[in-house]
N, C-alpha and C. Protein backbone atom coordinates (compact mmCIF):
# COMPACT_ATOMS: atom_id res chain seq x y z
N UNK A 1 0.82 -1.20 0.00
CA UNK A 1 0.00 0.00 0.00
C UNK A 1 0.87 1.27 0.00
N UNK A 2 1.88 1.43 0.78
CA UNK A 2 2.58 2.40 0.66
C UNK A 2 3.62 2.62 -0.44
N UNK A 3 4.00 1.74 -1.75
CA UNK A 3 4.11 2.11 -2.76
C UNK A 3 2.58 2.43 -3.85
N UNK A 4 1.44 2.18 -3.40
CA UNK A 4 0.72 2.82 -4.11
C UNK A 4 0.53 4.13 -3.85
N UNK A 5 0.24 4.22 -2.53
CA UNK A 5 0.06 5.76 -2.22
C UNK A 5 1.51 7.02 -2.79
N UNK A 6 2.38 6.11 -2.82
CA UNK A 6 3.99 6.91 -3.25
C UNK A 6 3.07 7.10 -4.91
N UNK A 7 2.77 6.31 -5.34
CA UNK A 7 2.39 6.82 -6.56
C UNK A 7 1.55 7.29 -6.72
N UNK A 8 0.20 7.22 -6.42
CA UNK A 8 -0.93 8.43 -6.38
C UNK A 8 -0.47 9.80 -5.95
N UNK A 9 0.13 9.82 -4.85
CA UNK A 9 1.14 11.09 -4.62
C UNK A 9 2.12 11.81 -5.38
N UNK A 10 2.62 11.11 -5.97
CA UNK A 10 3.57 11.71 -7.35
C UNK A 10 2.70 11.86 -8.81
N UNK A 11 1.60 11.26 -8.92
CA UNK A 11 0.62 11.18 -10.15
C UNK A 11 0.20 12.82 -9.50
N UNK A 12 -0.05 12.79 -8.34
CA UNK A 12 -1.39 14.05 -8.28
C UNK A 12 0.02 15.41 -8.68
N UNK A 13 1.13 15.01 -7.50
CA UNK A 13 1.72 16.28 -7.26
C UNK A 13 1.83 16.61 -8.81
N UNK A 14 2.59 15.94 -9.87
CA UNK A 14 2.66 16.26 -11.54
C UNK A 14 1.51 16.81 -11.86
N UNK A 15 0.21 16.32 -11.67
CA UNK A 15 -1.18 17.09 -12.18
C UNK A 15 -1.11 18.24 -11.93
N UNK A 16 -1.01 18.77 -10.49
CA UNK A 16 -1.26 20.03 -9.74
C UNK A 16 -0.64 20.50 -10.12
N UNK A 17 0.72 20.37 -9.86
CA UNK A 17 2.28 21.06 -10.34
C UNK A 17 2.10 22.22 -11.66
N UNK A 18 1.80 21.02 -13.04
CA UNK A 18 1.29 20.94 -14.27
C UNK A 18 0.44 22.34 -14.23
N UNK A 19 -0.81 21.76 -13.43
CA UNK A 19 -1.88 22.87 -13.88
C UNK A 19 -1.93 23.85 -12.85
N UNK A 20 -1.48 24.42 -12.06
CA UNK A 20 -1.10 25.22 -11.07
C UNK A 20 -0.03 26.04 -11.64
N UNK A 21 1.04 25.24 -11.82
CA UNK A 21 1.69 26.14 -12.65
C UNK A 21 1.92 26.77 -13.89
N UNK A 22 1.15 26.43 -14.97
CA UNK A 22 0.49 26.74 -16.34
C UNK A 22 -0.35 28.25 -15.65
N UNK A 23 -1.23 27.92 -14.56
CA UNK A 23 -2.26 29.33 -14.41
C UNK A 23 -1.01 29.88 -13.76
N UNK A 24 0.11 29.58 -13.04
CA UNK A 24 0.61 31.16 -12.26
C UNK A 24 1.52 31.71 -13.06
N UNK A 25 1.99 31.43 -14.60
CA UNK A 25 2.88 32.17 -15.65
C UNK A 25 1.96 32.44 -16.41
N UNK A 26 0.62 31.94 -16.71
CA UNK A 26 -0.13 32.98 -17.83
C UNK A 26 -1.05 33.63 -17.49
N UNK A 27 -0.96 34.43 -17.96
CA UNK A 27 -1.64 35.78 -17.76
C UNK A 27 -3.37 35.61 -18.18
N UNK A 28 -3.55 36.55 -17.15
CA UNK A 28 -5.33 36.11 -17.27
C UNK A 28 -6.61 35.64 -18.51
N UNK A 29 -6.13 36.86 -19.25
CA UNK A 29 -6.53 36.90 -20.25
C UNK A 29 -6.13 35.65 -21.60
N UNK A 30 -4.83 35.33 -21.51
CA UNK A 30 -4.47 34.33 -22.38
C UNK A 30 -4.95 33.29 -21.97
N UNK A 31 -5.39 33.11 -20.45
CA UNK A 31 -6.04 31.73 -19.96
C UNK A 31 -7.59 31.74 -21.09
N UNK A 32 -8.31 32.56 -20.43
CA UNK A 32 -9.62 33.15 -21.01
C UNK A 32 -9.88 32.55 -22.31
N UNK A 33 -8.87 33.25 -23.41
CA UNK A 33 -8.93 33.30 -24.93
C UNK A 33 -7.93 31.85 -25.17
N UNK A 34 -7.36 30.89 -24.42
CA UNK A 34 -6.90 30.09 -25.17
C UNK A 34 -7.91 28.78 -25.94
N UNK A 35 -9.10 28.71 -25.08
CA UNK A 35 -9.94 27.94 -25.51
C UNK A 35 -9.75 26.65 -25.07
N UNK A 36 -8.49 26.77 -24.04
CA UNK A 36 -8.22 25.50 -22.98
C UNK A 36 -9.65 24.64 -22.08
N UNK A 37 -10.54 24.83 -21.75
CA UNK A 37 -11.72 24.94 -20.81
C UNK A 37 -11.24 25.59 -19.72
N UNK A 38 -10.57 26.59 -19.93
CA UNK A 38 -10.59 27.59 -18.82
C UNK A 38 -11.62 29.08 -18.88
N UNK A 39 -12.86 28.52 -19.40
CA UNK A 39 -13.94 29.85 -19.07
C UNK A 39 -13.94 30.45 -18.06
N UNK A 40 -13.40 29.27 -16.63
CA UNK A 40 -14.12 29.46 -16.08
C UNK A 40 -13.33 30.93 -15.13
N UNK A 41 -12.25 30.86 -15.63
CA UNK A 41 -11.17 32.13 -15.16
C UNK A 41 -11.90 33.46 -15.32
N UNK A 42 -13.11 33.46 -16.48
CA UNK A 42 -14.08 35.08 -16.68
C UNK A 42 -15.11 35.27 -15.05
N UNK A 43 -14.80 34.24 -14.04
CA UNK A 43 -15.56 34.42 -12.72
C UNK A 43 -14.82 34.71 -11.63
N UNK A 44 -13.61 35.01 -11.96
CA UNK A 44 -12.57 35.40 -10.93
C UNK A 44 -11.19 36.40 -11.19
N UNK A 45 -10.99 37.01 -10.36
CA UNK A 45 -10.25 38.40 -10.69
C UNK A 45 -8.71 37.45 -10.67
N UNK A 46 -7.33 38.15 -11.86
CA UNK A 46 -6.29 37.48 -11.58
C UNK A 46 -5.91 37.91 -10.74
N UNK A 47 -5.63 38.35 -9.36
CA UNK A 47 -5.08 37.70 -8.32
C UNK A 47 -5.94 36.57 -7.21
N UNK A 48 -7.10 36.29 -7.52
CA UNK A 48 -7.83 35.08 -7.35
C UNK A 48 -7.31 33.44 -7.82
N UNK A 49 -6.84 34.11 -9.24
CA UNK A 49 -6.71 32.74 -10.52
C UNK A 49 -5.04 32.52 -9.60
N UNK A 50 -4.32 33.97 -9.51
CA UNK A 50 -3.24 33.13 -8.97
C UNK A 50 -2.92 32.34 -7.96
N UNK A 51 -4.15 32.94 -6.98
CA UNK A 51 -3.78 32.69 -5.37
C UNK A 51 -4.19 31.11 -5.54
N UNK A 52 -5.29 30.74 -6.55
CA UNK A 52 -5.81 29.37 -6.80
C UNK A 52 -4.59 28.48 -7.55
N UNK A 53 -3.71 29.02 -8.36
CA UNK A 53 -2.70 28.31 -9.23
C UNK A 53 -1.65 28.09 -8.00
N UNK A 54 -0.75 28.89 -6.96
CA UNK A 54 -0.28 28.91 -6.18
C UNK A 54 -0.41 28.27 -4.70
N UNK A 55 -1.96 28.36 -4.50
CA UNK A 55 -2.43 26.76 -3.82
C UNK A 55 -2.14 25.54 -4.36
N UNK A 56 -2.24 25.51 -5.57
CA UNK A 56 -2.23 23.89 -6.42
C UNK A 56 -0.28 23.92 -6.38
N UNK A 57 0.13 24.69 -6.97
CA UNK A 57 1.86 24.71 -6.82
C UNK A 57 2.28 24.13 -5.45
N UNK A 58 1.63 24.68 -4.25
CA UNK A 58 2.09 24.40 -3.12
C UNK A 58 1.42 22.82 -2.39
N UNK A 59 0.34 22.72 -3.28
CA UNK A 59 -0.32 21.56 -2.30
C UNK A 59 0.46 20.24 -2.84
N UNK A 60 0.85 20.30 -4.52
CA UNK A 60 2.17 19.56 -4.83
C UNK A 60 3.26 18.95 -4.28
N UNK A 61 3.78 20.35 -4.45
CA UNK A 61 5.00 20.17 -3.19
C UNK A 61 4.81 19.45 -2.40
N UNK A 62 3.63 20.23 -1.41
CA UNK A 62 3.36 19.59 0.28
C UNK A 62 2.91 17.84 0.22
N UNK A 63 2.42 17.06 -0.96
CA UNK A 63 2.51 15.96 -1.20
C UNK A 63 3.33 15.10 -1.40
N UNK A 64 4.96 15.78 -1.48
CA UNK A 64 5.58 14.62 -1.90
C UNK A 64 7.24 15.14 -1.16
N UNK A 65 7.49 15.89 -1.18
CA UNK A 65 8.71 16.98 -0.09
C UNK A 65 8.54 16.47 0.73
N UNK A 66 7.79 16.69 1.80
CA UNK A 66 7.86 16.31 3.67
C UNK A 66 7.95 14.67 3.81
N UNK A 67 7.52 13.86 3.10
CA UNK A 67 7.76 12.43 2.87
C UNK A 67 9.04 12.15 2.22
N UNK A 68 9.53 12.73 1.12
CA UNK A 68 11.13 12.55 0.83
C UNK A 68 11.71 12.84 1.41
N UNK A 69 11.83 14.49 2.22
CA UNK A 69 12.66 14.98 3.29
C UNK A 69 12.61 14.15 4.74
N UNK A 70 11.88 13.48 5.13
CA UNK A 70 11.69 13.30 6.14
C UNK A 70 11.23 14.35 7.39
N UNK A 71 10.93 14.98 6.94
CA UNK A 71 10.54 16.35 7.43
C UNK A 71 9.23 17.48 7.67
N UNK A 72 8.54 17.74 8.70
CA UNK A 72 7.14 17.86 9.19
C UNK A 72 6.06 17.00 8.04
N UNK A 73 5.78 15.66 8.53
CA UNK A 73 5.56 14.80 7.27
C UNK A 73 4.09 14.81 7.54
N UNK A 74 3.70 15.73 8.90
CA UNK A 74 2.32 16.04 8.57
C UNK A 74 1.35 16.70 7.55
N UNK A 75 2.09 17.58 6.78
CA UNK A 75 2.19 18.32 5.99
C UNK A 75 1.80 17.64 4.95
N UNK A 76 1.79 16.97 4.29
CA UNK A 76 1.12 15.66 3.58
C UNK A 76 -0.38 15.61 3.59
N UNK A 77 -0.84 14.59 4.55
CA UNK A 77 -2.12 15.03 4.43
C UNK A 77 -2.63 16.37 4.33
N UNK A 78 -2.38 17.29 5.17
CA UNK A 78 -2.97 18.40 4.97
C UNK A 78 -3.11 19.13 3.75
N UNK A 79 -2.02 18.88 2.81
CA UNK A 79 -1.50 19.59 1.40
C UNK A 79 -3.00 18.53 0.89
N UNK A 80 -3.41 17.15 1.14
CA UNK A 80 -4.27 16.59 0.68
C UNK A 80 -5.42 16.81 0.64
N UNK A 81 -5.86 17.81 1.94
CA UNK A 81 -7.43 18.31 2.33
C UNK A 81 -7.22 18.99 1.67
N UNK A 82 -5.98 20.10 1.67
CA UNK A 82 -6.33 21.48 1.05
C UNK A 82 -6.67 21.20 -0.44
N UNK A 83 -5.75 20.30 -1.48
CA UNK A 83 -5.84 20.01 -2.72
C UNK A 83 -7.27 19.55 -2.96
N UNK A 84 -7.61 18.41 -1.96
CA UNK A 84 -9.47 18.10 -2.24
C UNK A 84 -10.60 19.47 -2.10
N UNK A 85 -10.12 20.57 -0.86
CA UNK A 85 -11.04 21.45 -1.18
C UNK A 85 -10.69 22.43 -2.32
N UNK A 86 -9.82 22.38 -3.11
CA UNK A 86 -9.66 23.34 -4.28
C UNK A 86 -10.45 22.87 -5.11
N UNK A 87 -10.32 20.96 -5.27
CA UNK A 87 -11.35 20.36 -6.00
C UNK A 87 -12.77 20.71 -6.24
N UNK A 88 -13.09 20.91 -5.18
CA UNK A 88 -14.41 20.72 -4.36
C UNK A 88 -15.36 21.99 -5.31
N UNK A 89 -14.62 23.08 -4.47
CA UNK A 89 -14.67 24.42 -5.22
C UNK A 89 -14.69 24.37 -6.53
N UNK A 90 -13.65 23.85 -7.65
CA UNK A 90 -13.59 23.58 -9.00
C UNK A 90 -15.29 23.24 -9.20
N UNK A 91 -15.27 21.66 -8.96
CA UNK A 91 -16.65 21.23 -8.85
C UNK A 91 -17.88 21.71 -9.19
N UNK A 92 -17.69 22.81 -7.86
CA UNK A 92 -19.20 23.37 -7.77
C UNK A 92 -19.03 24.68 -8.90
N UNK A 93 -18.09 25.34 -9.18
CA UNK A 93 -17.47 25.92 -10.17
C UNK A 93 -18.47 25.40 -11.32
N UNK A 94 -17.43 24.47 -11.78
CA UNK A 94 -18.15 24.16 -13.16
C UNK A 94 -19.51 23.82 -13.40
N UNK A 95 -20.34 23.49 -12.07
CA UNK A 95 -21.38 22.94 -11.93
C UNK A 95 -22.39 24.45 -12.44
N UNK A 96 -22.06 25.25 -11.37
CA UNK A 96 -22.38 26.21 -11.74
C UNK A 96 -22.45 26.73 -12.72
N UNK A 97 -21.36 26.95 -13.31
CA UNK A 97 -21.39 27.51 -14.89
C UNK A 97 -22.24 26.81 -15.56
N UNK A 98 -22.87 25.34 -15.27
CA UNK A 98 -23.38 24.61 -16.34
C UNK A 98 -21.98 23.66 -17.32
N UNK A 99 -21.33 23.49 -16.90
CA UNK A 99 -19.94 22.94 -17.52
C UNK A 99 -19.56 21.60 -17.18
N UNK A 100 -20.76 20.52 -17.09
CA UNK A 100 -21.04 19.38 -16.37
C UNK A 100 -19.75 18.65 -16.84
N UNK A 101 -19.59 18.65 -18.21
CA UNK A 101 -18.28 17.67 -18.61
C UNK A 101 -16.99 18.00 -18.17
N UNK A 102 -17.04 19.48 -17.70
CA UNK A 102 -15.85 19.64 -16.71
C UNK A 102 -15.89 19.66 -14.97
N UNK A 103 -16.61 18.41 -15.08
CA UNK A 103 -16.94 18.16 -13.07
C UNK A 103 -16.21 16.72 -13.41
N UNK A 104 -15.72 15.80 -14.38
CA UNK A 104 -14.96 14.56 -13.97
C UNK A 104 -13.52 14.66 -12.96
N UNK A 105 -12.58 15.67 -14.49
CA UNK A 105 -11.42 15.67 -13.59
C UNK A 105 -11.10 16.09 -11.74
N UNK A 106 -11.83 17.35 -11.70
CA UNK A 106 -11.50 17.65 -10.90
C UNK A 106 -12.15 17.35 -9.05
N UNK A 107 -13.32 16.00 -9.85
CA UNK A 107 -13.56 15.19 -9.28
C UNK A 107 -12.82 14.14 -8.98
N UNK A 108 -12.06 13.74 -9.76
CA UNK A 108 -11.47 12.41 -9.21
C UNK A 108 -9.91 13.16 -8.69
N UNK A 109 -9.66 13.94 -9.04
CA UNK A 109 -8.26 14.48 -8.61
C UNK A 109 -8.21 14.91 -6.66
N UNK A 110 -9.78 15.08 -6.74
CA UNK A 110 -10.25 15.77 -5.17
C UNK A 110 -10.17 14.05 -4.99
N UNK A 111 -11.06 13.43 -4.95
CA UNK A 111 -11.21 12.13 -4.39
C UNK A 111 -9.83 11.14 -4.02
N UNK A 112 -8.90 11.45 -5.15
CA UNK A 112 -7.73 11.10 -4.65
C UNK A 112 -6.95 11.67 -3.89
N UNK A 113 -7.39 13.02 -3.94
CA UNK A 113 -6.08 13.76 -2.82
C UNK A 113 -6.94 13.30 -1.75
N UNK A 114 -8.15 13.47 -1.28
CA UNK A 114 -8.60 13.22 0.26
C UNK A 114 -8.64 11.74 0.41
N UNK A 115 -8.36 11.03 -0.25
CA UNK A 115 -7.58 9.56 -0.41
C UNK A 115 -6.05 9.17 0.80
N UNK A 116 -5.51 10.27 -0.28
CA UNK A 116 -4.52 10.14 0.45
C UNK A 116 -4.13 10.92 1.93
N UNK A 117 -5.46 11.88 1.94
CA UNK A 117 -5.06 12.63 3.09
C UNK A 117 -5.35 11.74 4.47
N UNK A 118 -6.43 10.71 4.42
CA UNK A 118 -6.80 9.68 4.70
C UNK A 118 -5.76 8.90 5.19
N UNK A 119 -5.46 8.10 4.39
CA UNK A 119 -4.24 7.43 4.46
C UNK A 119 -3.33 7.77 5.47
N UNK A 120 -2.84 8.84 4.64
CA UNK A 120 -1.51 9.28 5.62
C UNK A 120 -1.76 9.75 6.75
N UNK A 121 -2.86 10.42 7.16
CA UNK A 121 -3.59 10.63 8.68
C UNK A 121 -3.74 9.16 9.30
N UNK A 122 -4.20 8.38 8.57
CA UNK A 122 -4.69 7.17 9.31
C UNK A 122 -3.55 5.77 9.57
N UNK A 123 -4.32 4.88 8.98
CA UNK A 123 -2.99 3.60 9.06
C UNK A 123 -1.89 3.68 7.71
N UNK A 124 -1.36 4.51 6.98
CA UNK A 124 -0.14 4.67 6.39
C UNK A 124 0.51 6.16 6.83
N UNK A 125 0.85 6.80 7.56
CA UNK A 125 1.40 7.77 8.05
C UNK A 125 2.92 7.61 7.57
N UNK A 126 3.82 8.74 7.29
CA UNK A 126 5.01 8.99 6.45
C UNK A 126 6.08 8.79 7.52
């Protein structure tokens, strides 16, 4: 189990990493107009989009650092709640907009981070 979770943990941190850091180098507007399914960036001001790209950058990290370092390895799960409630938010996001085909990913990406936040809180701890 604890090489699966090593890998759900390195699968998510690359996702987040990925798309966290894609929104905190482009600029608002190029998100908007790329035709990526990022509409949903016209409901939030850019220093919103960043503070949201910069959560996902950090909840990365906090998934897979404090377990390699050996170091406040609580930090783990928590990077896991926080990553599931960004989900969460996404979610109701797209729900809202009416953007139903964009409620999978960021459904299962939440379900796995509070997976692992699980985990590592519970009987696999780092």
């Amino acid at each position: 189990m604890e090489i699966t979770l090593w890998i759900v943990q390195g699968l998510l941190a690359l996702a987040f990493l990925g798309a966290g850091g894609m929104k905190l180098v482009t600029p608002r507007k190029r998100l908007i107009d790329s035709g990526s399914g990022m509409a949903w960036v016209n409901d939030f001001s850019e220093p919103a989009v960043k503070a949201i790209a910069a959560a996902e950058v950090l909840g990365a990290l906090g998934l897979v650092l404090p377990g390699a370092l050996g170091v406040a390895t609580v930090l783990t799960p928590l990077a896991g709640i926080g990553l599931f409630l960004i989900m969460v938010g996404a979610v109701v996001t797209h729900i809202r907009r009416g953007e139903n085909a964009a409620v999978t990913p960021p459904l299962v990406l939440g379900l796995l981070a509070l997976a692992v936040a699980v985990a590592r809180f519970g009987p696999y701890p780092l």
